[in-house]
PDB file of N, CA and C in Angstrom:
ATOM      1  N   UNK A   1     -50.505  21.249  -7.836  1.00  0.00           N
ATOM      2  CA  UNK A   1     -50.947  22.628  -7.589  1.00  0.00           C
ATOM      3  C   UNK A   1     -50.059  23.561  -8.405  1.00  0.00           C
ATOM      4  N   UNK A   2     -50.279  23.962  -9.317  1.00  0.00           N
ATOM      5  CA  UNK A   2     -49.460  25.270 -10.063  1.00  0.00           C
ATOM      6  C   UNK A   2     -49.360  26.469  -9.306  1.00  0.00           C
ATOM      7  N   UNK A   3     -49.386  26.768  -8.543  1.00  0.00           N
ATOM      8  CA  UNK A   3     -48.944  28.033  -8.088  1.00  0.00           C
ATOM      9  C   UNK A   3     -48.103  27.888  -6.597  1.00  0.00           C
ATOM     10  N   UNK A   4     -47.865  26.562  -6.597  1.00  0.00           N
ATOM     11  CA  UNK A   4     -46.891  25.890  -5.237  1.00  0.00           C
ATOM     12  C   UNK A   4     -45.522  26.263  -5.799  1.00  0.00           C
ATOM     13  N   UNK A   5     -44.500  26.827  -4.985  1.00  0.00           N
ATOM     14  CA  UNK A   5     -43.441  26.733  -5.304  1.00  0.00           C
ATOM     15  C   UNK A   5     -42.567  25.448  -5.142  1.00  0.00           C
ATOM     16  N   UNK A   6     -42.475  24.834  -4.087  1.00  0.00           N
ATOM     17  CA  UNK A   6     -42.013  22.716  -4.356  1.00  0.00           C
ATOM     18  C   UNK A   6     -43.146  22.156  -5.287  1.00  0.00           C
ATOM     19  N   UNK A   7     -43.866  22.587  -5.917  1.00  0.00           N
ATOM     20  CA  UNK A   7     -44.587  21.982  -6.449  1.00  0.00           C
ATOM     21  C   UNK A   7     -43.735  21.632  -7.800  1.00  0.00           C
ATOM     22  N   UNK A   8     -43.444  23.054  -8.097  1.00  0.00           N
ATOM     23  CA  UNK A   8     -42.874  23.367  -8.974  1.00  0.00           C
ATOM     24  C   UNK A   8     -41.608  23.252  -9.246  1.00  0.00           C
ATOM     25  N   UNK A   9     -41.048  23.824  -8.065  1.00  0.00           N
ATOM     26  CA  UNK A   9     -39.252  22.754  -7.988  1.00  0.00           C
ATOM     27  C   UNK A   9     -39.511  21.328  -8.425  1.00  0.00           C
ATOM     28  N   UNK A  10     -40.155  20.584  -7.631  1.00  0.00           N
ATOM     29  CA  UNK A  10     -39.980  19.230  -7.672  1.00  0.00           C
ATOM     30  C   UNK A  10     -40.558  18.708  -9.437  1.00  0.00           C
ATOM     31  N   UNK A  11     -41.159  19.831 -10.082  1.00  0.00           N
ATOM     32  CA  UNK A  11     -41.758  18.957 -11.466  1.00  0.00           C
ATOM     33  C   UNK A  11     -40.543  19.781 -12.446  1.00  0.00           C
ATOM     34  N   UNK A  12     -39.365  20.233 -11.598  1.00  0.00           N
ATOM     35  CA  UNK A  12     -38.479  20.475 -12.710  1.00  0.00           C
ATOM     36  C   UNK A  12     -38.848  21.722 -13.332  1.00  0.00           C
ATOM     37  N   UNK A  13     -40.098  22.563 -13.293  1.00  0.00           N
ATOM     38  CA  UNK A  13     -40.489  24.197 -13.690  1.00  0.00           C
ATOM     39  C   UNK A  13     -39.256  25.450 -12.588  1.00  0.00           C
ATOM     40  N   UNK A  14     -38.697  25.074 -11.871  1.00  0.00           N
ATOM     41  CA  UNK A  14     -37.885  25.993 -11.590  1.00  0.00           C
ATOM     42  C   UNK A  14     -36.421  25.038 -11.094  1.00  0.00           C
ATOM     43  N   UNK A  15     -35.489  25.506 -11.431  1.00  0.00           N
ATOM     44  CA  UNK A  15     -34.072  25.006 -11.316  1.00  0.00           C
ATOM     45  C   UNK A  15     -34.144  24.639  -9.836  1.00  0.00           C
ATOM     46  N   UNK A  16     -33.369  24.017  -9.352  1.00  0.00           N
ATOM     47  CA  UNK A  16     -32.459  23.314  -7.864  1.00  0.00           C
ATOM     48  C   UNK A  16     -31.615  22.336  -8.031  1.00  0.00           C
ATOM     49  N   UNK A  17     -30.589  22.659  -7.064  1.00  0.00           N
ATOM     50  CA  UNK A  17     -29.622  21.745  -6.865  1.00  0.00           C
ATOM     51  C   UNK A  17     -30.270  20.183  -5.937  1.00  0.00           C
ATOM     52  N   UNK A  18     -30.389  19.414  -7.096  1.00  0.00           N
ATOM     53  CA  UNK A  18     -30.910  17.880  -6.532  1.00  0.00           C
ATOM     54  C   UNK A  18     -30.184  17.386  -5.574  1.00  0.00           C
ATOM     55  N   UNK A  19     -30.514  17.125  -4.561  1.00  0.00           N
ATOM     56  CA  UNK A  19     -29.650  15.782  -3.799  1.00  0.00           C
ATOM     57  C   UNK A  19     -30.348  14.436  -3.851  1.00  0.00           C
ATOM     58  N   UNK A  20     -31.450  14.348  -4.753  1.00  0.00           N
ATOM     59  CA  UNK A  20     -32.021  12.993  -4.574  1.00  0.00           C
ATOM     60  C   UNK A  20     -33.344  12.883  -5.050  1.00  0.00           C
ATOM     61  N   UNK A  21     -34.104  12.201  -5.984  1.00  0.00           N
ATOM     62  CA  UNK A  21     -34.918  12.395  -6.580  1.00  0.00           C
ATOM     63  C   UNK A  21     -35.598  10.606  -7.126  1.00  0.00           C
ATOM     64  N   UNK A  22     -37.267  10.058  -7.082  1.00  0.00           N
ATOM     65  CA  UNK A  22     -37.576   9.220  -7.264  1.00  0.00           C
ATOM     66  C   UNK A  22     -39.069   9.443  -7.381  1.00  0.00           C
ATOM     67  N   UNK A  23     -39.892   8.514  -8.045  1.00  0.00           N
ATOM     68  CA  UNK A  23     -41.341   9.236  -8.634  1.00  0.00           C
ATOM     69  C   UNK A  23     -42.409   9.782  -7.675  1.00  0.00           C
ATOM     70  N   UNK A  24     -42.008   9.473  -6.321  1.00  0.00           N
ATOM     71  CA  UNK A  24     -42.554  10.006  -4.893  1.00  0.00           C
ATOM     72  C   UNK A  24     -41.926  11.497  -4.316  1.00  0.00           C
ATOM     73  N   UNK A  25     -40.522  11.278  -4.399  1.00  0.00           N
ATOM     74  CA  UNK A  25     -40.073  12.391  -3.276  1.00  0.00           C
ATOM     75  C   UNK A  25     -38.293  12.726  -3.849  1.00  0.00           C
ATOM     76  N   UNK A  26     -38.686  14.345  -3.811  1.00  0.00           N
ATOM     77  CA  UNK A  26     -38.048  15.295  -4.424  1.00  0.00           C
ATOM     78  C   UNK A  26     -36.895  15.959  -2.854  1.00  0.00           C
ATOM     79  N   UNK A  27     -35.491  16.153  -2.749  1.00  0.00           N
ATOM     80  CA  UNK A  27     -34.714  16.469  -2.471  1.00  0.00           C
ATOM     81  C   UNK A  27     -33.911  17.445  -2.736  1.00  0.00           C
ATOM     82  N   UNK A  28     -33.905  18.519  -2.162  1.00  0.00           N
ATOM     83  CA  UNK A  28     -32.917  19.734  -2.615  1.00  0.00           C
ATOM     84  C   UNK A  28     -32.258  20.035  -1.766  1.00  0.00           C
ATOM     85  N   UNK A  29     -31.334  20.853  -2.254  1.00  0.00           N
ATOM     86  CA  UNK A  29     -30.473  22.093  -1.472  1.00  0.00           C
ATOM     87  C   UNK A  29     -31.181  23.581  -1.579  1.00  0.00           C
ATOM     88  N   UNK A  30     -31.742  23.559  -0.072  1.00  0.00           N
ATOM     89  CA  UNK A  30     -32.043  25.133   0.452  1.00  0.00           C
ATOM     90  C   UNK A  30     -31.414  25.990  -0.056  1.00  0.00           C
ATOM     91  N   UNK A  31     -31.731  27.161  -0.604  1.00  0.00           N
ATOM     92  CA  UNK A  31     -31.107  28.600  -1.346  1.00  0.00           C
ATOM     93  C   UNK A  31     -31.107  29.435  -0.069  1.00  0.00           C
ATOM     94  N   UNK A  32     -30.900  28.870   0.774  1.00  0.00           N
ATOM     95  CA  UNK A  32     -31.067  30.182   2.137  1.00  0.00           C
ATOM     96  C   UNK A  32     -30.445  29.555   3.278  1.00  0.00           C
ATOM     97  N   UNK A  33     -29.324  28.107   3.269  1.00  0.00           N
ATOM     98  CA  UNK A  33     -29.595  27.469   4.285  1.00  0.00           C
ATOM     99  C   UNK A  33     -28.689  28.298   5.706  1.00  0.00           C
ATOM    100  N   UNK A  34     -29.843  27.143   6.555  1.00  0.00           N
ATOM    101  CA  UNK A  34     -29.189  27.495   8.092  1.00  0.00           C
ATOM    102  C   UNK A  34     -27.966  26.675   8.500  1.00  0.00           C
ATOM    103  N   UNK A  35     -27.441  25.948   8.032  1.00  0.00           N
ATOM    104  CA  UNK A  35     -26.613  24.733   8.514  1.00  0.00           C
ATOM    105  C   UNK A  35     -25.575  24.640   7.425  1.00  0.00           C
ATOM    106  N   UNK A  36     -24.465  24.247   7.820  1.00  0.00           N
ATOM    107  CA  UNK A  36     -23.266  23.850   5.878  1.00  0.00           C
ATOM    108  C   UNK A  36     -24.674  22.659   5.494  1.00  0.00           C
ATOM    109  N   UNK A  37     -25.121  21.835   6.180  1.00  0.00           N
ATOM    110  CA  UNK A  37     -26.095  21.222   4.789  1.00  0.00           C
ATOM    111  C   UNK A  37     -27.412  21.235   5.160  1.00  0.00           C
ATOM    112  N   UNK A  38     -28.210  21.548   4.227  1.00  0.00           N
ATOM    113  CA  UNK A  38     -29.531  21.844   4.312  1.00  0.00           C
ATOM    114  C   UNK A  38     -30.194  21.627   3.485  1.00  0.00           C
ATOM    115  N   UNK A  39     -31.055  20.577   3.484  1.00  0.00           N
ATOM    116  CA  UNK A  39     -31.654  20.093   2.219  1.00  0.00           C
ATOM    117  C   UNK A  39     -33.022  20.043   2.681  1.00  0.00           C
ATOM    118  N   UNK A  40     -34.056  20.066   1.611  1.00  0.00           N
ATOM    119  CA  UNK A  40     -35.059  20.086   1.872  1.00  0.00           C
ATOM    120  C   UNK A  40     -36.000  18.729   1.390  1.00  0.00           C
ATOM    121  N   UNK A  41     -36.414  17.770   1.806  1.00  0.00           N
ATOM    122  CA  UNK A  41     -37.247  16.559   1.412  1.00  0.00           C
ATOM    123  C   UNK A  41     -38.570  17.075   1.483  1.00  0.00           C
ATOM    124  N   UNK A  42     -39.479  16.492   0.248  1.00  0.00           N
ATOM    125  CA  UNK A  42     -40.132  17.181  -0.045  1.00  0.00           C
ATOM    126  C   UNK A  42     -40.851  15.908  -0.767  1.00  0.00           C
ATOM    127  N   UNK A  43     -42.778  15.563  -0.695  1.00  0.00           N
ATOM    128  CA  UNK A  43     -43.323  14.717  -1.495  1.00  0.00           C
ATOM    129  C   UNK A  43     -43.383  15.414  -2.871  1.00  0.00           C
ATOM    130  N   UNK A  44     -43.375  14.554  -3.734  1.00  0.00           N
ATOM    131  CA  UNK A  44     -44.179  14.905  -5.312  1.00  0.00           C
ATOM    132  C   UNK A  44     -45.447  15.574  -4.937  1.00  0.00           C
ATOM    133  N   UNK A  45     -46.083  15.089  -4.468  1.00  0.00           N
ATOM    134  CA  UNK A  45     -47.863  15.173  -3.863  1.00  0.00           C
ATOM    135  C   UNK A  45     -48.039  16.135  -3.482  1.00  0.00           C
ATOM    136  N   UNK A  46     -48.788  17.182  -3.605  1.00  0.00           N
ATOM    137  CA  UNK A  46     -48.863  18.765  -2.601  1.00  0.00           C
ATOM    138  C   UNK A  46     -49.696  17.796  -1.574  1.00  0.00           C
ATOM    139  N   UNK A  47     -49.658  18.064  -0.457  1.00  0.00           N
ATOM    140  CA  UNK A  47     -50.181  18.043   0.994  1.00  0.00           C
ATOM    141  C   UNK A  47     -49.398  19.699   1.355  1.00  0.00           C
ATOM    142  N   UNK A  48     -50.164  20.665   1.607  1.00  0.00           N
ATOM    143  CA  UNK A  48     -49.827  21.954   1.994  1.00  0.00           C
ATOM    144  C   UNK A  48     -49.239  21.793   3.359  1.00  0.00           C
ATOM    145  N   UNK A  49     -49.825  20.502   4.757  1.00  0.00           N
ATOM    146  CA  UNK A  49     -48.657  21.110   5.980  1.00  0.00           C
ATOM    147  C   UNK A  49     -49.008  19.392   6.429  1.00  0.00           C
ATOM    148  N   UNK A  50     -48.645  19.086   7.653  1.00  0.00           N
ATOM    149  CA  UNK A  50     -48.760  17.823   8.091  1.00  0.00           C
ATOM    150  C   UNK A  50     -50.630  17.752   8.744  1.00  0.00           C
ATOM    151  N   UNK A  51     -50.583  18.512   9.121  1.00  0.00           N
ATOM    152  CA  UNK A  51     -52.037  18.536  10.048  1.00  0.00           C
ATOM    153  C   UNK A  51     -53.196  18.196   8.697  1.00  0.00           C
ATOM    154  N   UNK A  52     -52.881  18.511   7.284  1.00  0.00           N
ATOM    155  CA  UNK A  52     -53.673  18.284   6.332  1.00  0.00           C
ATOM    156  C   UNK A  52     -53.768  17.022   5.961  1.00  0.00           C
ATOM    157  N   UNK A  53     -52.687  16.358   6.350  1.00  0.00           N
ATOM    158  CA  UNK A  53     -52.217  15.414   5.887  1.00  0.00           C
ATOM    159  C   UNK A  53     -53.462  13.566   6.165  1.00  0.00           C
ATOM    160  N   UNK A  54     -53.609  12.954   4.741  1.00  0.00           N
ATOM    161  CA  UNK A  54     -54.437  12.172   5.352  1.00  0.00           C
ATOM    162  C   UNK A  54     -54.225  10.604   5.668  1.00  0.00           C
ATOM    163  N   UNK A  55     -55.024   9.960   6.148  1.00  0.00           N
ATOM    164  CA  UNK A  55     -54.382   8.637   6.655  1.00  0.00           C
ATOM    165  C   UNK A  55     -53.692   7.854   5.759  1.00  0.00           C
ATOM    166  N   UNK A  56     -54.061   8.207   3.890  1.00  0.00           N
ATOM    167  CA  UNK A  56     -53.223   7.121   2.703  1.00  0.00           C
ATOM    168  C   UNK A  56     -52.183   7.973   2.642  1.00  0.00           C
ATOM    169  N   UNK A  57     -51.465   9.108   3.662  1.00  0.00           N
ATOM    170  CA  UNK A  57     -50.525   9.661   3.400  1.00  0.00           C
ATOM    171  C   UNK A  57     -49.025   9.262   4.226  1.00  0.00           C
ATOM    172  N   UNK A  58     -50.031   8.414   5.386  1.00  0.00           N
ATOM    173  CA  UNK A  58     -48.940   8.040   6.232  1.00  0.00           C
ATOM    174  C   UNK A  58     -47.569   7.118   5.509  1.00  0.00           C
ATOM    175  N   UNK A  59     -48.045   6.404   4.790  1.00  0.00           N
ATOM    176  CA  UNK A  59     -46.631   5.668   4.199  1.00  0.00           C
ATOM    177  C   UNK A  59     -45.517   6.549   3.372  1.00  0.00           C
ATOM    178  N   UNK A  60     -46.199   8.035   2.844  1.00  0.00           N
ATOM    179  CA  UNK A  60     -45.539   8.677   2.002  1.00  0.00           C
ATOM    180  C   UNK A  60     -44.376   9.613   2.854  1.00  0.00           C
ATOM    181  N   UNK A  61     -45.107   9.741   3.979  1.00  0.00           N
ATOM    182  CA  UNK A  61     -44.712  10.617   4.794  1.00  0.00           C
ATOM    183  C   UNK A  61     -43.290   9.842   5.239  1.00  0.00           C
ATOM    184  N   UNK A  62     -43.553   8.094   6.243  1.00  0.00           N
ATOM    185  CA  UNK A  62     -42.918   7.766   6.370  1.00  0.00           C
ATOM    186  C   UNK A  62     -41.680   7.760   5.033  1.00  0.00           C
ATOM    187  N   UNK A  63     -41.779   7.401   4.252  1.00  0.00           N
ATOM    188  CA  UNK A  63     -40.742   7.399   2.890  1.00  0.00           C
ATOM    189  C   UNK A  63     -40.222   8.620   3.110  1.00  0.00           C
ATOM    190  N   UNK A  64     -40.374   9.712   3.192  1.00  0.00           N
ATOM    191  CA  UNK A  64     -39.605  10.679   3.077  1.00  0.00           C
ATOM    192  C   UNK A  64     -39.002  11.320   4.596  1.00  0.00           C
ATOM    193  N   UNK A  65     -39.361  10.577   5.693  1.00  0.00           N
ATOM    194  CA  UNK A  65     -38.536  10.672   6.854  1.00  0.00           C
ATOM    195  C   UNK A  65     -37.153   9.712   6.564  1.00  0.00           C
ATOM    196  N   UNK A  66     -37.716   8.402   6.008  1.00  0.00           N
ATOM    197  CA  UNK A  66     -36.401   7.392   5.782  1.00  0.00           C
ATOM    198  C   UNK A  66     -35.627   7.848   4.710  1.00  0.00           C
ATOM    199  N   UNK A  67     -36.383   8.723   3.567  1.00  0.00           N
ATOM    200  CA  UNK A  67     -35.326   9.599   2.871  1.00  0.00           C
ATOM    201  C   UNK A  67     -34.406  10.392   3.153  1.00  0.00           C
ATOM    202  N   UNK A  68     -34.640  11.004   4.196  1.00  0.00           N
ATOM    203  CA  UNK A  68     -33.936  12.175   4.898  1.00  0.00           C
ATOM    204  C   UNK A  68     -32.873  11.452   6.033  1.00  0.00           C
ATOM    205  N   UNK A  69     -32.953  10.509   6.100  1.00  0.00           N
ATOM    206  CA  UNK A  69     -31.978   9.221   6.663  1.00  0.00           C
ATOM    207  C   UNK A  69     -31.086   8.941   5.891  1.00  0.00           C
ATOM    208  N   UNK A  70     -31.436   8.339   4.829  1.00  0.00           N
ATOM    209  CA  UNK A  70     -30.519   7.800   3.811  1.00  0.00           C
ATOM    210  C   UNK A  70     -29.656   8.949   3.723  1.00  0.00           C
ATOM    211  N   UNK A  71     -30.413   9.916   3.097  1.00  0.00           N
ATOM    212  CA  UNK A  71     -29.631  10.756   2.483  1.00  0.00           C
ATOM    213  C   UNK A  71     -28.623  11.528   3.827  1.00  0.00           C
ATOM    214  N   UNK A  72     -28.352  11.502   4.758  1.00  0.00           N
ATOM    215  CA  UNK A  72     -27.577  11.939   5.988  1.00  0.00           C
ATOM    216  C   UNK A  72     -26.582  10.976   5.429  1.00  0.00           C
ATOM    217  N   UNK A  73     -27.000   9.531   5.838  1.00  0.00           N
ATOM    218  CA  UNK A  73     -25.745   8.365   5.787  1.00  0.00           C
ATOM    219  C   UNK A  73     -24.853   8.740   4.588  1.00  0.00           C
ATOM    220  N   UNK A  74     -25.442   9.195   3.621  1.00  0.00           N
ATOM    221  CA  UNK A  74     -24.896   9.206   2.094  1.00  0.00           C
ATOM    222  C   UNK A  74     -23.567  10.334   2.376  1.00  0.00           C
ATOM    223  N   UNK A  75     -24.455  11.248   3.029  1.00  0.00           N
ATOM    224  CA  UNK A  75     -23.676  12.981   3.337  1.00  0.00           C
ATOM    225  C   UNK A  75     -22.111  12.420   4.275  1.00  0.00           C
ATOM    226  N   UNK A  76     -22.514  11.395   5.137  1.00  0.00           N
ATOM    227  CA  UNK A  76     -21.325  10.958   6.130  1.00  0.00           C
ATOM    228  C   UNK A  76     -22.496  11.970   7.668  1.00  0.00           C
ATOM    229  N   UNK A  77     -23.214  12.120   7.587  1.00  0.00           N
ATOM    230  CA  UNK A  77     -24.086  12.884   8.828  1.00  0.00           C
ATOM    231  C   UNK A  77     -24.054  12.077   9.828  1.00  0.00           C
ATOM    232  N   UNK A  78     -23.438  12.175  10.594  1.00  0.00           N
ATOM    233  CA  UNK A  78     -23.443  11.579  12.316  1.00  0.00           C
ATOM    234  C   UNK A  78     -24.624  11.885  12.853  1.00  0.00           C
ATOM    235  N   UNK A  79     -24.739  12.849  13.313  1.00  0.00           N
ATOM    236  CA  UNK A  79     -25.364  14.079  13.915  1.00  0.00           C
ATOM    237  C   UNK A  79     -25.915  15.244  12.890  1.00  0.00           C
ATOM    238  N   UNK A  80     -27.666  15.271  13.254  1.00  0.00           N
ATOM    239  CA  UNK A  80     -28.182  15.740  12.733  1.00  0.00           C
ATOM    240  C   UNK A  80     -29.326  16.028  12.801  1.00  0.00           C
ATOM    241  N   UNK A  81     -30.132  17.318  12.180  1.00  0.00           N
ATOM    242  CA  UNK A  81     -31.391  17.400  12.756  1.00  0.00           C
ATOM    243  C   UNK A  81     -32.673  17.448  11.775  1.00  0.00           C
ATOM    244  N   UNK A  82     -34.008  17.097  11.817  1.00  0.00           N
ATOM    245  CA  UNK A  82     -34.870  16.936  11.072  1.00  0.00           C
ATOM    246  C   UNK A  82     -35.758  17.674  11.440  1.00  0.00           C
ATOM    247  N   UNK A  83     -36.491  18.949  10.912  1.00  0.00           N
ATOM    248  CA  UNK A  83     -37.438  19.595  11.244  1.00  0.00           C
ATOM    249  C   UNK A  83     -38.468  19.474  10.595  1.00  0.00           C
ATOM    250  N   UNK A  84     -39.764  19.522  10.607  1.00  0.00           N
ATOM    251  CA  UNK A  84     -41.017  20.131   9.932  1.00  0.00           C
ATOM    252  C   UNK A  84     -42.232  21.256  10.546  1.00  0.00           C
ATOM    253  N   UNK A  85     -42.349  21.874  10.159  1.00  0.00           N
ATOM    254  CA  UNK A  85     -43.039  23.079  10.810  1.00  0.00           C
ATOM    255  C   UNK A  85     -44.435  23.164  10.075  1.00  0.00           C
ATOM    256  N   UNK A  86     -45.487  23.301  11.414  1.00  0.00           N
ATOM    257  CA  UNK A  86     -46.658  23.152  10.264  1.00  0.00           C
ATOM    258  C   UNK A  86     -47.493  23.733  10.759  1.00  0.00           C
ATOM    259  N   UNK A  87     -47.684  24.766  10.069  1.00  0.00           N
ATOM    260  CA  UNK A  87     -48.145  26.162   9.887  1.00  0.00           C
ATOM    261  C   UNK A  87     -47.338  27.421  10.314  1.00  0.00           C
ATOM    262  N   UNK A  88     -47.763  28.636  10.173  1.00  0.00           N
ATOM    263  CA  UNK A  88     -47.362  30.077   9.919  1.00  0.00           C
ATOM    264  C   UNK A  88     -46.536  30.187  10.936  1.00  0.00           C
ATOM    265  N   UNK A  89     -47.184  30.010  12.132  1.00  0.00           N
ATOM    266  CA  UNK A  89     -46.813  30.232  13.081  1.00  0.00           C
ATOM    267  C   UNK A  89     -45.577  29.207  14.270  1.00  0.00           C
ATOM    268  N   UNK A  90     -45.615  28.669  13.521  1.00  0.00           N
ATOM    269  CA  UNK A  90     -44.772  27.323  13.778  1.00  0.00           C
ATOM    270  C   UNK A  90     -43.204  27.536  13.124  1.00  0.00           C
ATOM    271  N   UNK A  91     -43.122  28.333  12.039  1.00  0.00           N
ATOM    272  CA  UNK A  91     -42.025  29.035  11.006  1.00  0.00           C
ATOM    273  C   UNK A  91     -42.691  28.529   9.836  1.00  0.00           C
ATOM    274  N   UNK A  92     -43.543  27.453   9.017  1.00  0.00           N
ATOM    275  CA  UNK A  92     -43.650  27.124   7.955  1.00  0.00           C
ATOM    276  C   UNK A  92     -43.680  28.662   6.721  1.00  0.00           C
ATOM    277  N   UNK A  93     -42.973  28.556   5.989  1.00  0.00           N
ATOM    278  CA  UNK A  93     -43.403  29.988   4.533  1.00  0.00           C
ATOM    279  C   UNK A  93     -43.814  29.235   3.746  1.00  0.00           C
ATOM    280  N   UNK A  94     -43.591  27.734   3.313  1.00  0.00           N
ATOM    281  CA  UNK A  94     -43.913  27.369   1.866  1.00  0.00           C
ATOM    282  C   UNK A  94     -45.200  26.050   2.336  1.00  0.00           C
ATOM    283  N   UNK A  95     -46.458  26.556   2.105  1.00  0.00           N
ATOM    284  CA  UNK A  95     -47.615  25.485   1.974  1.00  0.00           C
ATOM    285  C   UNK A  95     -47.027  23.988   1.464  1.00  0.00           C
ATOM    286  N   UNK A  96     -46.110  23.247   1.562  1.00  0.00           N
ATOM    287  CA  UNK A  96     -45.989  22.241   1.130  1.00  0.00           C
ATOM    288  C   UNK A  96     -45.327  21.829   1.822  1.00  0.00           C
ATOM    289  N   UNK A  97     -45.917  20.543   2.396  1.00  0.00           N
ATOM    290  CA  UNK A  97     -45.318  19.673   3.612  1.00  0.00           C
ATOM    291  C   UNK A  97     -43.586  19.412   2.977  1.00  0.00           C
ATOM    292  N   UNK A  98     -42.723  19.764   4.083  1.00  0.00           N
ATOM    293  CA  UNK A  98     -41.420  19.604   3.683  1.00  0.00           C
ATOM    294  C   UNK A  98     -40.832  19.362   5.326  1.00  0.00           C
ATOM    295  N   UNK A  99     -39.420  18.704   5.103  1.00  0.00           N
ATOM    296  CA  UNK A  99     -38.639  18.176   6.050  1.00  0.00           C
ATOM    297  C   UNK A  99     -37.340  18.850   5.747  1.00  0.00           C
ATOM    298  N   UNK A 100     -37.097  19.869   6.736  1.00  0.00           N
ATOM    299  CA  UNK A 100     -35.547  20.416   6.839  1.00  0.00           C
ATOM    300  C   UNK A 100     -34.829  19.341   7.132  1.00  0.00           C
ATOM    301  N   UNK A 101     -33.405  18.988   6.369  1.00  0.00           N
ATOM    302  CA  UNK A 101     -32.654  17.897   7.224  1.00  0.00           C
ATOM    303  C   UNK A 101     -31.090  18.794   7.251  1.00  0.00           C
ATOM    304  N   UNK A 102     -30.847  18.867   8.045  1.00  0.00           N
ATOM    305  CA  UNK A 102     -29.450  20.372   8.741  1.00  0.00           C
ATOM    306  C   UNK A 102     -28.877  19.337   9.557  1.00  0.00           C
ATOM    307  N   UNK A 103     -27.342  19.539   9.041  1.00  0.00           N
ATOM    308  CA  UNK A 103     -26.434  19.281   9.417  1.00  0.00           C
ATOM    309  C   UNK A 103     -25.034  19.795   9.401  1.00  0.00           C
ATOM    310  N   UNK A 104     -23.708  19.738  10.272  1.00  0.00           N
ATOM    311  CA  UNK A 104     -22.888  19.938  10.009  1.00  0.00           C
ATOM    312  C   UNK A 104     -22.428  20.792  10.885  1.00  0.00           C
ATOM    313  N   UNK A 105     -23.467  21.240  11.891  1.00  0.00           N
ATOM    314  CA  UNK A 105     -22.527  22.304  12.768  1.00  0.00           C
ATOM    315  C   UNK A 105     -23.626  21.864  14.091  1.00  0.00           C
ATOM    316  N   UNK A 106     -23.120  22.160  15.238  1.00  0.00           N
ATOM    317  CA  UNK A 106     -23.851  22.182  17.114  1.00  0.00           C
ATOM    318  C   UNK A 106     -25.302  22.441  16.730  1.00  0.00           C
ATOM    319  N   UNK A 107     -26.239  22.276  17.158  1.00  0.00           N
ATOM    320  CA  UNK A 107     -27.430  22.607  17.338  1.00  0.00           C
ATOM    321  C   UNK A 107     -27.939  23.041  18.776  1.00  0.00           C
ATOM    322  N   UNK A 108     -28.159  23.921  19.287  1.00  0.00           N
ATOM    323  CA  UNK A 108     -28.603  24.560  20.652  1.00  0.00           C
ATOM    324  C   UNK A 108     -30.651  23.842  20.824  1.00  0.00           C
ATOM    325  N   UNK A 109     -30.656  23.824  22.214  1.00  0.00           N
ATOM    326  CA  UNK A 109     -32.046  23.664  22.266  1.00  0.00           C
ATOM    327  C   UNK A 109     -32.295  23.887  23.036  1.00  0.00           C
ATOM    328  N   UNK A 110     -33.597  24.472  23.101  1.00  0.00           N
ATOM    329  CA  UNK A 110     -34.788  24.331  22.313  1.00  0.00           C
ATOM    330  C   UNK A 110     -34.680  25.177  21.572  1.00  0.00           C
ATOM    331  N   UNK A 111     -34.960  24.553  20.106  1.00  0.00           N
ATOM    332  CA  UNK A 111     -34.847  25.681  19.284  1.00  0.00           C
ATOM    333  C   UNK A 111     -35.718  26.906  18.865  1.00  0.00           C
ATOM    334  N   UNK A 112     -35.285  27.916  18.255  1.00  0.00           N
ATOM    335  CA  UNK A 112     -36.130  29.383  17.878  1.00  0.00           C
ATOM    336  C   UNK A 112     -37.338  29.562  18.632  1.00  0.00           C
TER     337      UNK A 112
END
C-alpha cells in the first residue's frame, strides 16, 4: 500500500531505528515511546488491523508474536507487555496491523 506509513517504514522509504528485520516482519523503535523500550513489530504485508485479518494470515501473525518474544529475550526483558489495538477506538492511529512490545518500567492495570 503506498500511502501506509509501516508500509513504508518497513520497505526502507522512510528512516527507523531497526531492532530486527527478515523478508516477513519488520521491527522498530517507536519515535514516541511509552516505555524505556518500545518497539513496534510489524508484518511486511499491509493487513490494516487484526479483525481484517485472514485465515492464510494466521501463521504470519503467529511469527510476529514469537518475534516480539525473541526480541524481549535478546533486550534481557523479564517482564513485559505486548499490545495490539484494532481499530480507532481501541487506540489504533496507524491502519497497519502492529504489536507494541514495552518494556522496562511497572505496568498498572487495566490499562488506558
Amino acid at each position: 500500500m503506498t500511502d501506509c506509513l509501516f508500509c513504508k517504514i518497513a520497505s526502507g522509504g522512510i528512516p527507523s531505528k531497526q531492532a530486527y528485520s527478515d523478508e516477513r516482519v519488520y521491527a522498530f523503535h517507536d519515535i514516541a515511546p511509552k516505555a524505556p523500550t518500545h518497539i513496534l513489530v510489524v508484518p511486511r504485508q499491509h493487513i490494516a488491523k487484526l479483525s481484517e485479518a485472514q485465515r492464510e494470515d494466521e501463521g504470519l501473525i503467529g511469527e510476529l508474536v514469537g518475534r516480539a518474544a525473541a526480541i524481549a529475550r535478546e533486550l534481557g526483558l523479564d517482564h513485559y507487555r505486548l499490545v495490539l489495538n484494532n481499530g480507532e477506538e481501541a487506540g489504533q492511529s496507524v491502519f497497519h496491523l502492529h504489536f507494541h512490545l514495552m518494556g522496562g518500567r511497572t505496568f498498572k492495570w487495566p490499562p488506558g
